[in-house]
PDB file of N, CA and C in Angstrom:
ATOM      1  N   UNK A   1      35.113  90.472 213.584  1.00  0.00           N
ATOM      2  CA  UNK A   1      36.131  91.270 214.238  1.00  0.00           C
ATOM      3  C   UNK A   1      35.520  92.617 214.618  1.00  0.00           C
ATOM      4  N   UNK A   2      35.996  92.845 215.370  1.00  0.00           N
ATOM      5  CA  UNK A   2      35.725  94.356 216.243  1.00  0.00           C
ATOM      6  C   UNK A   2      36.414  95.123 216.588  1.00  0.00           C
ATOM      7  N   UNK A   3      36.428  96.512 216.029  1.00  0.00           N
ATOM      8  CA  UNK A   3      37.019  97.626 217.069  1.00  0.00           C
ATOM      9  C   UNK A   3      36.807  98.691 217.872  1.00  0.00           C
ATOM     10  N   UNK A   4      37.113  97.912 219.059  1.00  0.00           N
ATOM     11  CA  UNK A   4      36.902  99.244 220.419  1.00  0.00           C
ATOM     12  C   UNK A   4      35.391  98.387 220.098  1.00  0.00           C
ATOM     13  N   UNK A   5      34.403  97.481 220.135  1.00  0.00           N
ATOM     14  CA  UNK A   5      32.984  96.979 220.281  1.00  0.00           C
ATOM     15  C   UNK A   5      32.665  97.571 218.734  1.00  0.00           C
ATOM     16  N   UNK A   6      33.235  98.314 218.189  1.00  0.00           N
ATOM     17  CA  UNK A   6      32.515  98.176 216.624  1.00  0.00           C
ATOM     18  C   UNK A   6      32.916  97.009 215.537  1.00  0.00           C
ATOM     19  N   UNK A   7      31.896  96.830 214.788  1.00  0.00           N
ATOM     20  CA  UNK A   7      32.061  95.688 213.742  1.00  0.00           C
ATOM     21  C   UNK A   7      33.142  96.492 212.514  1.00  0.00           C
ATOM     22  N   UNK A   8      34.146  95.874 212.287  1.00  0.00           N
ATOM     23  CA  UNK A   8      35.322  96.364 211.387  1.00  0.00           C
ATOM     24  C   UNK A   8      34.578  95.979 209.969  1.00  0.00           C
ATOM     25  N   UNK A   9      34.501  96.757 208.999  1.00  0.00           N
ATOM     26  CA  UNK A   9      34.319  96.504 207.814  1.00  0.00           C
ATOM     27  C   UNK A   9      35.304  96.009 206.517  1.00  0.00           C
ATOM     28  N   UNK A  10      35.187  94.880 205.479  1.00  0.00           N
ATOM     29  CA  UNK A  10      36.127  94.358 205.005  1.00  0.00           C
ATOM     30  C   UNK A  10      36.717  93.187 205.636  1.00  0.00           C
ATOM     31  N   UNK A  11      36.118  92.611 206.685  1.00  0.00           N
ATOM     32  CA  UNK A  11      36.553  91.144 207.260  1.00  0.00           C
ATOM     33  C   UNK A  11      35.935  89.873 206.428  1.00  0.00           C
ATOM     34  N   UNK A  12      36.688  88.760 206.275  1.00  0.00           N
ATOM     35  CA  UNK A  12      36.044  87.678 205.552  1.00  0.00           C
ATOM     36  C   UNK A  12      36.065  86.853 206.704  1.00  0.00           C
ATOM     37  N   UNK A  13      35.477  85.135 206.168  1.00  0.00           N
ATOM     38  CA  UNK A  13      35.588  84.445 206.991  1.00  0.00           C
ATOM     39  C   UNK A  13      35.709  83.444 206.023  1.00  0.00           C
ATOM     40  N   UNK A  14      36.420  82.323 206.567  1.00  0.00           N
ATOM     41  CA  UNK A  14      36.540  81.130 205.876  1.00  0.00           C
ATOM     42  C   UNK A  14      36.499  79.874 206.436  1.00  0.00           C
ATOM     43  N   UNK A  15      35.356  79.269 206.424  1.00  0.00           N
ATOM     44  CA  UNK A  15      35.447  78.116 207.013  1.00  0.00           C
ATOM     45  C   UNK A  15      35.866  76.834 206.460  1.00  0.00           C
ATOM     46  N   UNK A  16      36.598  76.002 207.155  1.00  0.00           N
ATOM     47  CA  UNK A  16      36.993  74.349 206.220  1.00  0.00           C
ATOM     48  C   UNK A  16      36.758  73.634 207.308  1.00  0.00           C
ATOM     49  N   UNK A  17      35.423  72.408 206.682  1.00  0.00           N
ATOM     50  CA  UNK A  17      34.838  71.499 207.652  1.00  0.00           C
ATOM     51  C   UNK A  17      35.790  70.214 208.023  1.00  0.00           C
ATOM     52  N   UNK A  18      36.209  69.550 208.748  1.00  0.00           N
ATOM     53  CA  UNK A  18      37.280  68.594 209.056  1.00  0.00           C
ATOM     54  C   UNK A  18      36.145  67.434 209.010  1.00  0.00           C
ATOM     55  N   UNK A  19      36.655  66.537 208.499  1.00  0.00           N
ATOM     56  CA  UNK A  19      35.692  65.153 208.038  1.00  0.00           C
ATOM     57  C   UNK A  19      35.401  64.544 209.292  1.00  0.00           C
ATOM     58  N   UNK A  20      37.279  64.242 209.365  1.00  0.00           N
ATOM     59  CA  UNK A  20      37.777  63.042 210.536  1.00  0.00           C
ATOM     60  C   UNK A  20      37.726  63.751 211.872  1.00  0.00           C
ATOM     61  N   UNK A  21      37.719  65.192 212.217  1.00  0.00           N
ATOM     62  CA  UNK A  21      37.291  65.459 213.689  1.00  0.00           C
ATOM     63  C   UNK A  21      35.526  65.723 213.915  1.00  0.00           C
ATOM     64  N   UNK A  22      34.830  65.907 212.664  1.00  0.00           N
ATOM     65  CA  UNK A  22      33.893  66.938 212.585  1.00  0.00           C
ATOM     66  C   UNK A  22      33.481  67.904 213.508  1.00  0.00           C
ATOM     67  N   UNK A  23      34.717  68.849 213.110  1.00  0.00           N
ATOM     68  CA  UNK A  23      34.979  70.370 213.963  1.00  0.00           C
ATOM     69  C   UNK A  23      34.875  71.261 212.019  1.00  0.00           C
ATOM     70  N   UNK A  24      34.863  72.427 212.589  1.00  0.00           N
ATOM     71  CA  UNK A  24      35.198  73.668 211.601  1.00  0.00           C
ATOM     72  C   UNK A  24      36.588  74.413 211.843  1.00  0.00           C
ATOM     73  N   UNK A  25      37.587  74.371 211.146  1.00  0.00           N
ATOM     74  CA  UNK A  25      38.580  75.465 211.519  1.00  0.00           C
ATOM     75  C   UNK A  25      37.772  76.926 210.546  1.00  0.00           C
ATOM     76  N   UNK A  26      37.979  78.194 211.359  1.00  0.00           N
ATOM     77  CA  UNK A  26      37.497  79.079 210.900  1.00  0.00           C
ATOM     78  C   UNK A  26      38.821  79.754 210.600  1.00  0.00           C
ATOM     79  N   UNK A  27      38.970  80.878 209.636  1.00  0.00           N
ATOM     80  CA  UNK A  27      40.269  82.135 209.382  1.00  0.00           C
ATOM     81  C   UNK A  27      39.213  83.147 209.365  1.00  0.00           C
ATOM     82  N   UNK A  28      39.518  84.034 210.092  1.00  0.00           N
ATOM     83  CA  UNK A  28      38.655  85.403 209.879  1.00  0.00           C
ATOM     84  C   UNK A  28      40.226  86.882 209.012  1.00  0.00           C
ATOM     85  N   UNK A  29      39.774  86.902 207.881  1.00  0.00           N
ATOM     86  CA  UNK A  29      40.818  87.803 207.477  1.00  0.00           C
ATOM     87  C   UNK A  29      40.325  89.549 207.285  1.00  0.00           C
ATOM     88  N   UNK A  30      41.834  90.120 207.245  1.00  0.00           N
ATOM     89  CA  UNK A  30      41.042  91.820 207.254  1.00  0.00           C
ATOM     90  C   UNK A  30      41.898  92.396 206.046  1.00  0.00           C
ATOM     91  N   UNK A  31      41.275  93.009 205.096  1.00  0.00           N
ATOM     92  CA  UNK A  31      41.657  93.512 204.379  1.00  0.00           C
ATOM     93  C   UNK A  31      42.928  94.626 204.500  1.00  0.00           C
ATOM     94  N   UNK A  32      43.338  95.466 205.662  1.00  0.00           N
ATOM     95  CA  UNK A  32      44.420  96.128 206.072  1.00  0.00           C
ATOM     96  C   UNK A  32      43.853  96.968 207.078  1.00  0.00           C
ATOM     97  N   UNK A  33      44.877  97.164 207.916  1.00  0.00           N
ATOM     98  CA  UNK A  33      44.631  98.463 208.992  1.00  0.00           C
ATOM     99  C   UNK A  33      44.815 100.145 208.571  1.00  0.00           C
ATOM    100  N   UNK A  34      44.606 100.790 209.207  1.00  0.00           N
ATOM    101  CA  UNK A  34      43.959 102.090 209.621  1.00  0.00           C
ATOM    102  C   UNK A  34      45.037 102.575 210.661  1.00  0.00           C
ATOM    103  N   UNK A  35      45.966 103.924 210.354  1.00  0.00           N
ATOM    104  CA  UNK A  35      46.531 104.334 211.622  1.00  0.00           C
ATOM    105  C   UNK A  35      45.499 104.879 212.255  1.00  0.00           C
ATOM    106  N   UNK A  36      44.053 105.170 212.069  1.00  0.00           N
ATOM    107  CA  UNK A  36      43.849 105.509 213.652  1.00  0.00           C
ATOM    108  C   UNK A  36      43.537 104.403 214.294  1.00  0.00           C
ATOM    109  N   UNK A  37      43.469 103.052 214.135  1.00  0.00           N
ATOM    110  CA  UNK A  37      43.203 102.055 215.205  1.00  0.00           C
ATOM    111  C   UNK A  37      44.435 102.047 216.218  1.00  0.00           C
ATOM    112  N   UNK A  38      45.173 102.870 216.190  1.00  0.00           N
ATOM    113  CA  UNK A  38      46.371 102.913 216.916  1.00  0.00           C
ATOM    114  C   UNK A  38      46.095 103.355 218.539  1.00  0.00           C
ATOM    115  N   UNK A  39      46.105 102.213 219.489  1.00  0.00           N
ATOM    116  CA  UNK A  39      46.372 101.434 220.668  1.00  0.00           C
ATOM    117  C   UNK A  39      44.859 101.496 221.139  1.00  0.00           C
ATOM    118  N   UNK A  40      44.200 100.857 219.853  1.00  0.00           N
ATOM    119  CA  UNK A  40      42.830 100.520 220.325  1.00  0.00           C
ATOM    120  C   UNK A  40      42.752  99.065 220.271  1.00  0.00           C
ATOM    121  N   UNK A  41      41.655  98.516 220.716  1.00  0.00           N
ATOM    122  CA  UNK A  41      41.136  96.866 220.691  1.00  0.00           C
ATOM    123  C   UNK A  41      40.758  96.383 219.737  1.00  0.00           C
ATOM    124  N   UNK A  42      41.146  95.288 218.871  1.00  0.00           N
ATOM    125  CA  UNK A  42      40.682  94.615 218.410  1.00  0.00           C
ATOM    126  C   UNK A  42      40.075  93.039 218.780  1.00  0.00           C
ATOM    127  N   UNK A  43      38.987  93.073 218.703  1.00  0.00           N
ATOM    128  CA  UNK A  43      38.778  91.516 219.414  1.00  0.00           C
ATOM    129  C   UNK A  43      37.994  90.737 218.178  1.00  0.00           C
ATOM    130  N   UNK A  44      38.402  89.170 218.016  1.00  0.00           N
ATOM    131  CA  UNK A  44      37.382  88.312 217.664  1.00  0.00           C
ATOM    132  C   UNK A  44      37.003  87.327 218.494  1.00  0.00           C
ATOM    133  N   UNK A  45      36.061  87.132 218.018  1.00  0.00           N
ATOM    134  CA  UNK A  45      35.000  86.476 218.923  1.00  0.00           C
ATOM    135  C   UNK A  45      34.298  85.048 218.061  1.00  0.00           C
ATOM    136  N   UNK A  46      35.030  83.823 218.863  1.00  0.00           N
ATOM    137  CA  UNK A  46      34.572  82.102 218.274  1.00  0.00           C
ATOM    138  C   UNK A  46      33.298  81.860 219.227  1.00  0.00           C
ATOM    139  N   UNK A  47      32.660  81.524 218.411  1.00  0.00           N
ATOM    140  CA  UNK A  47      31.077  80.956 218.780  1.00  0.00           C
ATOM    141  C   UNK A  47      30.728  79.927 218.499  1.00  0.00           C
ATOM    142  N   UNK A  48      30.863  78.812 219.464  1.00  0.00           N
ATOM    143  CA  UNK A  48      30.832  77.436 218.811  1.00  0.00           C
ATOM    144  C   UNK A  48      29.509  77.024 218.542  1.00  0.00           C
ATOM    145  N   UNK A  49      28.543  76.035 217.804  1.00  0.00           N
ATOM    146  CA  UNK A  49      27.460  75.759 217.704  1.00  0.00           C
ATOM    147  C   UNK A  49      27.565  73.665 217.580  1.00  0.00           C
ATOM    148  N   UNK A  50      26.474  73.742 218.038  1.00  0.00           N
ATOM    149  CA  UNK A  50      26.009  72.277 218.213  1.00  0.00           C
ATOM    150  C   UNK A  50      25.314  71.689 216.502  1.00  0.00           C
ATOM    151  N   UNK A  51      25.722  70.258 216.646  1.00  0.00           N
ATOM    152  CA  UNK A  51      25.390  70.060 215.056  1.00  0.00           C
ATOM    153  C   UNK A  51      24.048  70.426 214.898  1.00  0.00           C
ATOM    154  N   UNK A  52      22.896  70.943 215.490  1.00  0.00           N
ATOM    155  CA  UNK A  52      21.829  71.202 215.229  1.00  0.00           C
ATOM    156  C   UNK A  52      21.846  73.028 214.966  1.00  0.00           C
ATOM    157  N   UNK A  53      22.806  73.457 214.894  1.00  0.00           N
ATOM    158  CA  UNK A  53      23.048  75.173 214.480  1.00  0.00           C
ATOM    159  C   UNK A  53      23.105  75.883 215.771  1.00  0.00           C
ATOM    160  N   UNK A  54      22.432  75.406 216.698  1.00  0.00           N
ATOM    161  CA  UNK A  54      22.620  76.665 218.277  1.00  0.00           C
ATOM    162  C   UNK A  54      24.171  76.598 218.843  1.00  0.00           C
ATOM    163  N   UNK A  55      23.959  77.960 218.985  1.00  0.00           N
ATOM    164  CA  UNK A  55      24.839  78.238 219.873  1.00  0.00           C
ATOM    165  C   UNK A  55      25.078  77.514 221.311  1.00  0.00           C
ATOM    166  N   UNK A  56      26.591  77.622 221.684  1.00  0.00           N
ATOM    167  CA  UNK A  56      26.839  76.886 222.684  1.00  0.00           C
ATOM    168  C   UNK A  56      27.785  78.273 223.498  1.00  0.00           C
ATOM    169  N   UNK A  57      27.293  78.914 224.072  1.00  0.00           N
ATOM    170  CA  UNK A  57      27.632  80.146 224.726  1.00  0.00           C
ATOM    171  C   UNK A  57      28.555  79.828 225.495  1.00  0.00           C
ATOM    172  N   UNK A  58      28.223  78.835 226.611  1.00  0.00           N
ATOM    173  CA  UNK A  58      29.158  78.391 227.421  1.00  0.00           C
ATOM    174  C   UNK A  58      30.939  77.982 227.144  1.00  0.00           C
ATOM    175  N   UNK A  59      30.924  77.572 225.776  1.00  0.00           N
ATOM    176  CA  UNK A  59      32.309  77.058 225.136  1.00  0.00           C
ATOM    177  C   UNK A  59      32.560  78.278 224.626  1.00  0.00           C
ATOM    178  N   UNK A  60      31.721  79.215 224.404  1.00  0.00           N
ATOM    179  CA  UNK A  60      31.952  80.320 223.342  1.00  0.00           C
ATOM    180  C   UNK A  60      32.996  81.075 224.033  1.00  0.00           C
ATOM    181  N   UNK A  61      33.960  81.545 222.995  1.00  0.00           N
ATOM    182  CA  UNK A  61      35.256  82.947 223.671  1.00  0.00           C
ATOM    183  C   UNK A  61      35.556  84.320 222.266  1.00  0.00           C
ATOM    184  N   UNK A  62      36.240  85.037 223.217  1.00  0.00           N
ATOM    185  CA  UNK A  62      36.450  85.615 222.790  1.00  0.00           C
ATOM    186  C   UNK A  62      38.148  86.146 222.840  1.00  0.00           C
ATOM    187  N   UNK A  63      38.623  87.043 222.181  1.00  0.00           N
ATOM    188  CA  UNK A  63      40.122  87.041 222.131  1.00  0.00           C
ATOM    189  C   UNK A  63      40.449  88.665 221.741  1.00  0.00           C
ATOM    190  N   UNK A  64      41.240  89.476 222.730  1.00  0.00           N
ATOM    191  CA  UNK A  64      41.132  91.013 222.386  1.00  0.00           C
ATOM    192  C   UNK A  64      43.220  91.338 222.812  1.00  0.00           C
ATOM    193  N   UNK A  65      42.971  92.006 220.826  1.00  0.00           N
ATOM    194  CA  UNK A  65      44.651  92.218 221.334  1.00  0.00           C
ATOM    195  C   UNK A  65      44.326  93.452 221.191  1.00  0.00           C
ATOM    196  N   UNK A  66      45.467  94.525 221.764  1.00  0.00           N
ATOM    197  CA  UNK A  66      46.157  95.853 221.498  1.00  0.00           C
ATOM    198  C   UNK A  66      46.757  95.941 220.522  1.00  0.00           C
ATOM    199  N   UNK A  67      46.063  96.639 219.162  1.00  0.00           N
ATOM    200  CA  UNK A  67      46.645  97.266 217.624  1.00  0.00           C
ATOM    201  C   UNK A  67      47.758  98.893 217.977  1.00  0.00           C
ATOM    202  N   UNK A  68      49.272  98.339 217.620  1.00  0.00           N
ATOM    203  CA  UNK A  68      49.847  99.487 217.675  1.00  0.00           C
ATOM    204  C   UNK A  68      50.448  99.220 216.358  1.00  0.00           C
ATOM    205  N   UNK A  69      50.308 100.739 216.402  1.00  0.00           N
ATOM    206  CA  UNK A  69      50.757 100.967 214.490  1.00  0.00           C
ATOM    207  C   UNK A  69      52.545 101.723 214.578  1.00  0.00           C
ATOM    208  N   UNK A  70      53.532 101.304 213.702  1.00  0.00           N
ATOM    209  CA  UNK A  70      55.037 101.943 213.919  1.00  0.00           C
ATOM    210  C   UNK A  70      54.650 103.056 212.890  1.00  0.00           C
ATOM    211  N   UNK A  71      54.900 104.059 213.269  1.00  0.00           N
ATOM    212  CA  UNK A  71      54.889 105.527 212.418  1.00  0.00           C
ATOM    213  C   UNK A  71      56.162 105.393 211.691  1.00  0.00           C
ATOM    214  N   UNK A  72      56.063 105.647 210.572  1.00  0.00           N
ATOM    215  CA  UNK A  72      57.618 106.048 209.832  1.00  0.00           C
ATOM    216  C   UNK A  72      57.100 107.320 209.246  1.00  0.00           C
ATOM    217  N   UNK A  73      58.320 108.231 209.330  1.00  0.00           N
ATOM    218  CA  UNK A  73      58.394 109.788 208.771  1.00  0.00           C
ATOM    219  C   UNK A  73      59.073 109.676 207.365  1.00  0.00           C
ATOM    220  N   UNK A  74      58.861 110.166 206.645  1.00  0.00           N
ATOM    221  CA  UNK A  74      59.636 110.604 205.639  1.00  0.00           C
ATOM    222  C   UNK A  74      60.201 111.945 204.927  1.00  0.00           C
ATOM    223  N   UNK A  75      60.879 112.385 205.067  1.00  0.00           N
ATOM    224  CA  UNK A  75      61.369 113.766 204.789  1.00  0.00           C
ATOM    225  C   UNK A  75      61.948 113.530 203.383  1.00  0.00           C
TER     226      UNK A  75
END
C-alpha cells in the first residue's frame, strides 16, 4: 500500500493458496489511519506472477482510492 507514491508503514499481507483454482487470494491489511492522510491517495497495487515466480506486468493493476477522514470536535 501507498500513500500519495509512498510505501505506508504497518501493512501486512496475507496470502491463501486455492488448491482447486491454483490462484492466490491476497488481504493486504493496515494497522489504522492518520488524520493527515486526509484527501490524499491511497493505492494498492496486485502483481500477478506466473507459476515460475515472474511477474506478469501486463495482467498486473493497480487500485487508488481518496482517504477522507470525518473530524469530530469535542468540547
Amino acid at each position: 500500500m501507498y500513500l500519495d507514491g509512498e510505501n505506508i508503514t504497518g501493512v501486512s499481507q496475507h496470502d491463501v493458496f486455492e488448491e482447486n483454482t491454483r490462484t492466490y487470494t491476497s488481504v493486504a491489511t493496515l494497522e489504522g489511519a492518520n488524520r493527515t492522510w486526509d484527501n490524499k491517495n491511497i493505492t494498492c497495487r496486485l502483481l500477478v506472477r506466473n507459476l515460475d515466480g515472474k511477474y506478469v506486468f501486463e495482467e498486473s493493476t493497480s487500485a487508488t482510492v481518496n482517504y477522507k477522514c470525518n473530524y469530530v470536535f469535542y468540547y
